[in-house]
Protein backbone atom coordinates (compact mmCIF):
# COMPACT_ATOMS: atom_id res chain seq x y z
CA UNK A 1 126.57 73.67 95.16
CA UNK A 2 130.30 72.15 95.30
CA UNK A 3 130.17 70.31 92.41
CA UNK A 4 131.70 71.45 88.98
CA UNK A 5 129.93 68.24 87.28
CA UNK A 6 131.84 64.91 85.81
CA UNK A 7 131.60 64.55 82.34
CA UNK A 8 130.63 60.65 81.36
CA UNK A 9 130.09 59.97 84.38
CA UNK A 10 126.93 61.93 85.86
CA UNK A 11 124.12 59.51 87.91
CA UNK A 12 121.38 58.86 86.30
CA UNK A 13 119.41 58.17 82.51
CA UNK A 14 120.92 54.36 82.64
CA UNK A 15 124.56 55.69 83.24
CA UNK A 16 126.77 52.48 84.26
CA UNK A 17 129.88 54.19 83.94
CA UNK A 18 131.58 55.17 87.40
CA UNK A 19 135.25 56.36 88.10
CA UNK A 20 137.31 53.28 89.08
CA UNK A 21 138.11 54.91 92.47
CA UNK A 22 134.85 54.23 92.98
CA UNK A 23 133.40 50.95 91.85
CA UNK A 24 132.43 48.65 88.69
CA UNK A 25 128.55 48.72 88.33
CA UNK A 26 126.18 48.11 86.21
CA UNK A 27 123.33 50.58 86.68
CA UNK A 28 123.49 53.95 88.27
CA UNK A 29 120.65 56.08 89.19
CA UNK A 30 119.79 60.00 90.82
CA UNK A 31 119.17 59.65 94.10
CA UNK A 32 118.33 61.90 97.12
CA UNK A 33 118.75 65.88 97.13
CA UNK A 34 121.61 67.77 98.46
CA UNK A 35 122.72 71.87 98.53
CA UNK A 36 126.13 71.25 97.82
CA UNK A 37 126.89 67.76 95.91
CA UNK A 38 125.93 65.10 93.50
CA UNK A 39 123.73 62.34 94.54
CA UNK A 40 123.13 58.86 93.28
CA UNK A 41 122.82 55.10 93.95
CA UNK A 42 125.33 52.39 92.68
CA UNK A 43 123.69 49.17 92.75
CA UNK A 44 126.48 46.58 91.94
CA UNK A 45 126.56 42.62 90.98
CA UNK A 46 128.98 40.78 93.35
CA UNK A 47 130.91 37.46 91.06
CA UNK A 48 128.80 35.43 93.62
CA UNK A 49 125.63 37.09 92.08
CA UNK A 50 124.90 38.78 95.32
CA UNK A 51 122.98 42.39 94.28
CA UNK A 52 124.34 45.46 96.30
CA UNK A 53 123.20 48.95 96.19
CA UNK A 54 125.39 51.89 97.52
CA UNK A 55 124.80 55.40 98.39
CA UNK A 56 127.30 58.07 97.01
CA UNK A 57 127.59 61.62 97.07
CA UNK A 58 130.57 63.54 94.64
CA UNK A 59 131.84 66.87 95.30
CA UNK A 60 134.50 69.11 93.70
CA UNK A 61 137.21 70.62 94.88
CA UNK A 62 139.62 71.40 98.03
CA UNK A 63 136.53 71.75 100.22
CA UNK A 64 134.69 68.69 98.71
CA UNK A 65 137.69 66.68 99.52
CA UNK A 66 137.07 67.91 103.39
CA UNK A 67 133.52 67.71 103.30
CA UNK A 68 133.96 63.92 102.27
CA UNK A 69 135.99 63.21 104.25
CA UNK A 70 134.29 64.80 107.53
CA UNK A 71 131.16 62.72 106.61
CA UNK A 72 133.04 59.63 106.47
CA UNK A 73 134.42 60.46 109.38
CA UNK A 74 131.46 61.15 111.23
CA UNK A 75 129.40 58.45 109.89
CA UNK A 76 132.06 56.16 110.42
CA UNK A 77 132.02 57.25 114.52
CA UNK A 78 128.05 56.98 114.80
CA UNK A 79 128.25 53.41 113.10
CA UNK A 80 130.86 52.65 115.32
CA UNK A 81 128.47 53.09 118.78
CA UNK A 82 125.57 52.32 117.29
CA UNK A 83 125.95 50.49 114.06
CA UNK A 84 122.18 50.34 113.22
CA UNK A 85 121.58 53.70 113.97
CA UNK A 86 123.54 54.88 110.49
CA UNK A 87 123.93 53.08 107.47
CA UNK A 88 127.38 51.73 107.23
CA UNK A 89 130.38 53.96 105.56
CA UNK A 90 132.22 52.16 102.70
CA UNK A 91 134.85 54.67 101.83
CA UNK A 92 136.07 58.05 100.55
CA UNK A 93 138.58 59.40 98.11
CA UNK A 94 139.43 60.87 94.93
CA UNK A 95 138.39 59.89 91.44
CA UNK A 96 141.11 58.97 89.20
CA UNK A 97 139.92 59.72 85.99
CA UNK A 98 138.56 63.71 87.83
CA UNK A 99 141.50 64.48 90.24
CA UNK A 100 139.33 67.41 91.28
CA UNK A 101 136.22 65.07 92.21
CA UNK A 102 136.11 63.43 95.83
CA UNK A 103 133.08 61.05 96.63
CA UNK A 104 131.36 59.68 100.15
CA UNK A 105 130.26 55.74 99.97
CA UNK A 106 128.37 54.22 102.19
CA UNK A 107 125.55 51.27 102.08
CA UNK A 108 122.23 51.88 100.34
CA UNK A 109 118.87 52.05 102.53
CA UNK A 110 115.87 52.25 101.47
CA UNK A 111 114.22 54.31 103.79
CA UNK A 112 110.56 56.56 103.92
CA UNK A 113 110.26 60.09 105.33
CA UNK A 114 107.66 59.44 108.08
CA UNK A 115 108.51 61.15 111.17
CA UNK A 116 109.91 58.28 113.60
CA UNK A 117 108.10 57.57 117.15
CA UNK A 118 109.38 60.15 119.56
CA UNK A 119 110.23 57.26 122.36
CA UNK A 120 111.49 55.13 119.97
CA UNK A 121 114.16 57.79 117.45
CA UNK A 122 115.05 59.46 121.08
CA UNK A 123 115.78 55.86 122.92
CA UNK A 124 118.44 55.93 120.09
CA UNK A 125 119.76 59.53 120.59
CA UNK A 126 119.82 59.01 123.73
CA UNK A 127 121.75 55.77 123.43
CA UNK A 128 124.59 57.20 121.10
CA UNK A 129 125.14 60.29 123.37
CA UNK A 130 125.42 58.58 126.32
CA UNK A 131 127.16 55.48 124.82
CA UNK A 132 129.82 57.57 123.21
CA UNK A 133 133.44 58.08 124.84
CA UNK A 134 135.46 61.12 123.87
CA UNK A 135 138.95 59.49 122.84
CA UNK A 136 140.60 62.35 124.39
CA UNK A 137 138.34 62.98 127.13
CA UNK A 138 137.80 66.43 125.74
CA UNK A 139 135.04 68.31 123.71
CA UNK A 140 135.90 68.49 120.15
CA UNK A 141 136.86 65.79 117.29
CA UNK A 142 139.99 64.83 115.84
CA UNK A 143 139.28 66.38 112.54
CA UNK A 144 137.70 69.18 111.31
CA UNK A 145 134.06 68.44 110.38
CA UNK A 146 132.06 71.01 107.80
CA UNK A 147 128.20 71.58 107.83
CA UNK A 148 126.85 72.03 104.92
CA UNK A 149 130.15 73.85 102.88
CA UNK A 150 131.51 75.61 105.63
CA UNK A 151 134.14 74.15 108.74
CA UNK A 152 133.01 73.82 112.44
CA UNK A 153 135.74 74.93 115.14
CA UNK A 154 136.61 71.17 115.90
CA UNK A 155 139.57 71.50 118.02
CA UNK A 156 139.89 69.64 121.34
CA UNK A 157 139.11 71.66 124.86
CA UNK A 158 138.77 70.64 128.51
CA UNK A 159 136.18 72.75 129.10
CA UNK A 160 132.67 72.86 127.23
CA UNK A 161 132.84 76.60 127.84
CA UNK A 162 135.82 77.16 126.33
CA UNK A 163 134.77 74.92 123.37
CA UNK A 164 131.57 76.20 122.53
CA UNK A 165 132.78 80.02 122.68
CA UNK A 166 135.68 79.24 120.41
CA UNK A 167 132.86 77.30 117.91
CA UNK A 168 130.61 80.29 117.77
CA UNK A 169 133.42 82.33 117.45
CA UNK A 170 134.17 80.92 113.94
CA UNK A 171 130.54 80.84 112.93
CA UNK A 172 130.27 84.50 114.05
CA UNK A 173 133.88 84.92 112.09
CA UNK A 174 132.42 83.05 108.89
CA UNK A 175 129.15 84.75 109.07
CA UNK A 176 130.36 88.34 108.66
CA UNK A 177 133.04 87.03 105.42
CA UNK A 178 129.28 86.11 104.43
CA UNK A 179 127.32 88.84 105.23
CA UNK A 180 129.82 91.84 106.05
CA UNK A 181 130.14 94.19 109.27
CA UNK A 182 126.99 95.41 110.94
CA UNK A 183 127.38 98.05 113.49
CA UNK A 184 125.03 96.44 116.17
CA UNK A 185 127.28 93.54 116.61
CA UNK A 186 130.18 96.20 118.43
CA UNK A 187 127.38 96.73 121.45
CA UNK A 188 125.86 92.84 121.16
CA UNK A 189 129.30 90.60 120.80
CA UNK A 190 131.22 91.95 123.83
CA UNK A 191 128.07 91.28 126.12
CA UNK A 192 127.86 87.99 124.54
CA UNK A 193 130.97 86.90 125.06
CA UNK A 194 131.82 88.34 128.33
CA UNK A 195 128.47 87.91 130.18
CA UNK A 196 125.98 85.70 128.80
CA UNK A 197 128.09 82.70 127.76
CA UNK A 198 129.75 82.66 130.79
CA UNK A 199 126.34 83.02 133.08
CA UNK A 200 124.82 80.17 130.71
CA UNK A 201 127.11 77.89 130.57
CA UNK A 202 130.29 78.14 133.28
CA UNK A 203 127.32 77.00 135.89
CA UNK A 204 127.14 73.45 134.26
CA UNK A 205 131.43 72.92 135.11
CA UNK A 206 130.89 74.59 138.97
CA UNK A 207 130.08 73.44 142.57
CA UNK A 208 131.37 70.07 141.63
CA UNK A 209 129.10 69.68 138.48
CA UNK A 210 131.04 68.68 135.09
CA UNK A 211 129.69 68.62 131.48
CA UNK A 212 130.39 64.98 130.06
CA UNK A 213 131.66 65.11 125.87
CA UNK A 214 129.07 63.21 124.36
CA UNK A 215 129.62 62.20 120.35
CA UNK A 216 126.95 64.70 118.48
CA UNK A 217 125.60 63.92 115.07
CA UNK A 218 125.92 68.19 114.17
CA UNK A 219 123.39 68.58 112.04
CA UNK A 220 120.21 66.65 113.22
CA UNK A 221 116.95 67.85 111.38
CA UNK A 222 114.38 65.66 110.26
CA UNK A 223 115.82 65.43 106.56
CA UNK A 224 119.03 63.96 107.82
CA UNK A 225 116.90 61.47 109.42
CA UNK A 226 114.20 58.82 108.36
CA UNK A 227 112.72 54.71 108.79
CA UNK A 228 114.49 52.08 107.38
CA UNK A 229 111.68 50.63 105.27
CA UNK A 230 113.05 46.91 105.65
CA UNK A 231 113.90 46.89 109.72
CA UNK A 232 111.03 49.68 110.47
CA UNK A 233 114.16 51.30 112.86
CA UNK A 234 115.18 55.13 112.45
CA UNK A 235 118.51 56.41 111.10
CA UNK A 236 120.60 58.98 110.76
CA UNK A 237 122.83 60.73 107.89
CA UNK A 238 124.89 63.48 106.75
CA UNK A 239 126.86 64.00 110.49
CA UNK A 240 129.25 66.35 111.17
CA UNK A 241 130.52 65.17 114.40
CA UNK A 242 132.14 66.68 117.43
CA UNK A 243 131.70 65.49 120.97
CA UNK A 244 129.99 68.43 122.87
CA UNK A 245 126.84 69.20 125.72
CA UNK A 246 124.30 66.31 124.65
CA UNK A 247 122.04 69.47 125.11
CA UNK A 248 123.62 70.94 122.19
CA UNK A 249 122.46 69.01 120.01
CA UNK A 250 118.59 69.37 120.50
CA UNK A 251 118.25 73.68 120.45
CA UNK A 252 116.94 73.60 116.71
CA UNK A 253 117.33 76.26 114.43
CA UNK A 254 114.57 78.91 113.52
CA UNK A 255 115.67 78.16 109.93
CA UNK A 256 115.91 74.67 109.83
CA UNK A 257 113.48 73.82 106.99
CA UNK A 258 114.25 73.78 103.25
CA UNK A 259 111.33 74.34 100.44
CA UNK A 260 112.44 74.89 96.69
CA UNK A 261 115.99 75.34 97.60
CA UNK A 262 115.57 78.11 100.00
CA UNK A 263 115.83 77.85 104.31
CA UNK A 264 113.00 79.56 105.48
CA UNK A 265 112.20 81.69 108.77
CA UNK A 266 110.28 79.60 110.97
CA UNK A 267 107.81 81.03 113.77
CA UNK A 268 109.46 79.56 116.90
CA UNK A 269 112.48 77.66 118.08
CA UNK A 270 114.12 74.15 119.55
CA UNK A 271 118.41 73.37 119.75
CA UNK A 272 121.30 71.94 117.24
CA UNK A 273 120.93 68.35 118.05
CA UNK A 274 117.98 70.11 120.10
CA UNK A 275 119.33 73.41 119.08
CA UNK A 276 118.17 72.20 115.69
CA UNK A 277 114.74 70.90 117.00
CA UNK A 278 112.88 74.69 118.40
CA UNK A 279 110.91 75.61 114.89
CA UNK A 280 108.14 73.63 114.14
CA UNK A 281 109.14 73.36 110.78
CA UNK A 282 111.91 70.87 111.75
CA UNK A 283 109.18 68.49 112.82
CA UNK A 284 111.37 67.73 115.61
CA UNK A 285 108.63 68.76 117.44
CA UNK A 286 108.58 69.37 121.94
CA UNK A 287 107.14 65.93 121.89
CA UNK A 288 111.03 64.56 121.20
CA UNK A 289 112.64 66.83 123.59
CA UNK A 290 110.14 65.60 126.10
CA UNK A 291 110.80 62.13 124.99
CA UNK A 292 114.65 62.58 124.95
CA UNK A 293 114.15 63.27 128.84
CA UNK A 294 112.54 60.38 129.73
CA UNK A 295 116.38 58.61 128.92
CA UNK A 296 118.66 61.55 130.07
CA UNK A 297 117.81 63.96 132.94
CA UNK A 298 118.20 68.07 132.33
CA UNK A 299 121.38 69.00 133.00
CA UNK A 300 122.10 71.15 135.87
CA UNK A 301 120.93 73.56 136.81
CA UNK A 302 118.13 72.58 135.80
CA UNK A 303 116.56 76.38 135.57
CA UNK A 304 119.04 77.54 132.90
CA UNK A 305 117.88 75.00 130.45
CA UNK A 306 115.89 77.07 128.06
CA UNK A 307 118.28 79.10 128.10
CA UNK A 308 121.16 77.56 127.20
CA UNK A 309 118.79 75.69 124.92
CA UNK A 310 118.52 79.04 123.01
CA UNK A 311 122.30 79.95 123.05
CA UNK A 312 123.17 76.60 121.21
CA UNK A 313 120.18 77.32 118.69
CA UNK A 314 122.21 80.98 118.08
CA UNK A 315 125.44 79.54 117.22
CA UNK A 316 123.51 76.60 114.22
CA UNK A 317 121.50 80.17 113.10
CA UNK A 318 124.78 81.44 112.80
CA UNK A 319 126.26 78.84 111.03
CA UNK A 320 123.48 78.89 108.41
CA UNK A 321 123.33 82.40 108.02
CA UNK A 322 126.98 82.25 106.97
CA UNK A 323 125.72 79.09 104.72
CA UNK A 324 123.24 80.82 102.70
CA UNK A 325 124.89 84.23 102.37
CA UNK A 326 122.06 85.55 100.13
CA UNK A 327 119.57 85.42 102.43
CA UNK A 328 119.36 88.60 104.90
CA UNK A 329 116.49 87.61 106.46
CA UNK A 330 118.63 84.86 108.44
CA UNK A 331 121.49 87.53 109.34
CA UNK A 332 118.41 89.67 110.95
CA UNK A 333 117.15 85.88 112.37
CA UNK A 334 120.68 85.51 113.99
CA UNK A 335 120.70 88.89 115.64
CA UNK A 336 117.76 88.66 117.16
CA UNK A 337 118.47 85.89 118.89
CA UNK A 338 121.34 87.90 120.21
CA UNK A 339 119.30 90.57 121.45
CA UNK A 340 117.21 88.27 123.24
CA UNK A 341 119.91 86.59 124.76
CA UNK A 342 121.26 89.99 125.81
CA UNK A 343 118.62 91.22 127.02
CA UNK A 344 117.53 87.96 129.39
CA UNK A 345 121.04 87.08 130.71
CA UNK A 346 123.48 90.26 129.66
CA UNK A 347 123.15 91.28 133.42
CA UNK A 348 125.42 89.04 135.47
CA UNK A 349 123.40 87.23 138.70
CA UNK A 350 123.75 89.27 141.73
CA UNK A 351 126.81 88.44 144.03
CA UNK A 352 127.60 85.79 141.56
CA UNK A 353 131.23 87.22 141.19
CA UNK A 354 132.30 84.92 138.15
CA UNK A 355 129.81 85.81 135.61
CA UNK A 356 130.96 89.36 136.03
């Protein structure tokens, strides 16, 4: 967890003290669970008498400061295409009183945790990714975003190969820090790199086809998501946006669920935002991916898509391994999605002279 703790001015037990970076209040309150920050609700008395609540999340630290500032960020870009797809973002900054202490703000909504209507949550992916404009025309975001405590390789490319190699690269680069060397990875990585991504994914930018940068929320399982209990409509939270494959975004992670604190291994897989929907533990279920297709066709070609679908899934694995460095069981998780990747599509296609 990234937070060091405020003194005076923790969330909760009829608190109504808050920084003055932040806002004047009158009752605080706990709200909402998170691995690496503070949660609470501000609700706040306007001088016209108007009641407001407000979301707000503190964490400590260089890296706090970041991570507060790539949610704002992000939220602030989903709001921006689809404003009731998010609640709104208010602000981020710095307490004065904690210098140390950064905070997120956004609206308060109440919301439940039933799973939304596949047609209905994926009509609204759907809408954002296809909506969205890269401002530079390029893959990548114009700030470095972190999921969970750890940076994403954010930096803009032309090419969604290029992009995506460089992104797994840092995973890969923060996941051994994490985890340490592990002699398999000096046979795996090269074929990887050299063979697989390039058979996988150089297809979708040949013969004319092109890859089109689509605004990604990053981190889209079910518990970033939920239904607004007064408009009955989905939303989404917590992003850590880049614009990337709309594909990568929905090849979920094997890990992707969270029970007592831990991730746990899940039996199967779908992609991150549907590399993050394979276990069935996300909830994110193959009734969304098949209802995400009824709005946006399979990229071609069409008979790679599983798997790419599993190469995106390898590089959120990664990234979670690296989160939770504690856990081997996601390190062994993460390279054995390698080997499987290896083995299906380390041989390059016959006569097929640039996947060599």
């Amino acid at each position: 967890m990234n937070f060091n703790g405020a003194d005076g001015l923790e969330f909760g037990d009829g608190n109504t003290r808050v920084d003055p970076a932040v806002l004047a209040v009158i009752c605080t309150e706990e709200h909402g669970i998170s691995f690496w920050a503070n949660t609470g609700r501000i609700d706040v008395q306007l001088t016209d008498g108007t009641s407001v609540s407000f979301f707000i999340k503190v964490i400590s630290g260089n890296v706090g400061k970041n991570m507060t500032r790539s949610e704002f960020q992000s939220m602030s870009s989903i709001h921006e295409v689809l404003p009731d797809f998010a609640p709104k973002p208010i602000a981020h900054g710095t307490y004065e009183t904690i210098p140390d202490t950064h905070f997120f703000l956004c609206e308060f909504r109440e919301m439940s945790e039933t799973m939304p209507d596949p047609h209905k949550f994926c009509a609204r992916l759907a809408a954002l990714h296809q909506n969205s404009k890269s401002p530079e025309g390029k893959f990548g975001y114009h700030t470095t975003t972190y999921s969970g405590n750890l940076p994403q390789m954010t930096e803009w490319e032309t090419s969604w190969e290029v992009f995506f190699t460089k992104n797994l690269k840092l995973a890969l680069d923060l996941e051994l820090a994490a985890k340490g060397p592990d002699p398999e990875f000096d046979v795996l990585l090269p074929v990887l790199f050299d063979t697989v991504i390039p058979r996988l994914l150089r297809p979708l930018e040949s013969e004319g086809r092109s890859v089109k940068p689509c605004l990604v929320h990053g981190d889209l399982w079910y518990a970033n998501s939920g239904i607004d209990d007064n408009t009955g409509k989905s939303l989404v939270f917590d992003a850590c946006c880049f614009y990337a494959h709309n594909e990568c975004m929905i090849a979920s992670s094997d890990t992707a669920d969270v029970t007592g604190g831990e991730r746990l291994i899940c039996g199967w897989s779908i992609v991150d935002e549907f590399g993050q929907w394979r276990p069935a533990c996300n909830r994110f279920g193959p009734e969304y991916l098949s209802a995400y297709h009824d709005y946006v066709q399979v990229s071609a070609p069409e008979e790679d898509y599983d798997g790419r679908l599993d190469l995106y899934k390898l590089r959120f694995n990664t990234h979670v391994s690296a989160l939770f460095f504690d856990n081997q069981a996601l390190r062994e998780q993460m390279l054995g999605d390698i080997r499987d990747l290896v083995r299906r599509y380390g041989t390059p296609k016959p006569g097929d002279a640039d996947h060599a």
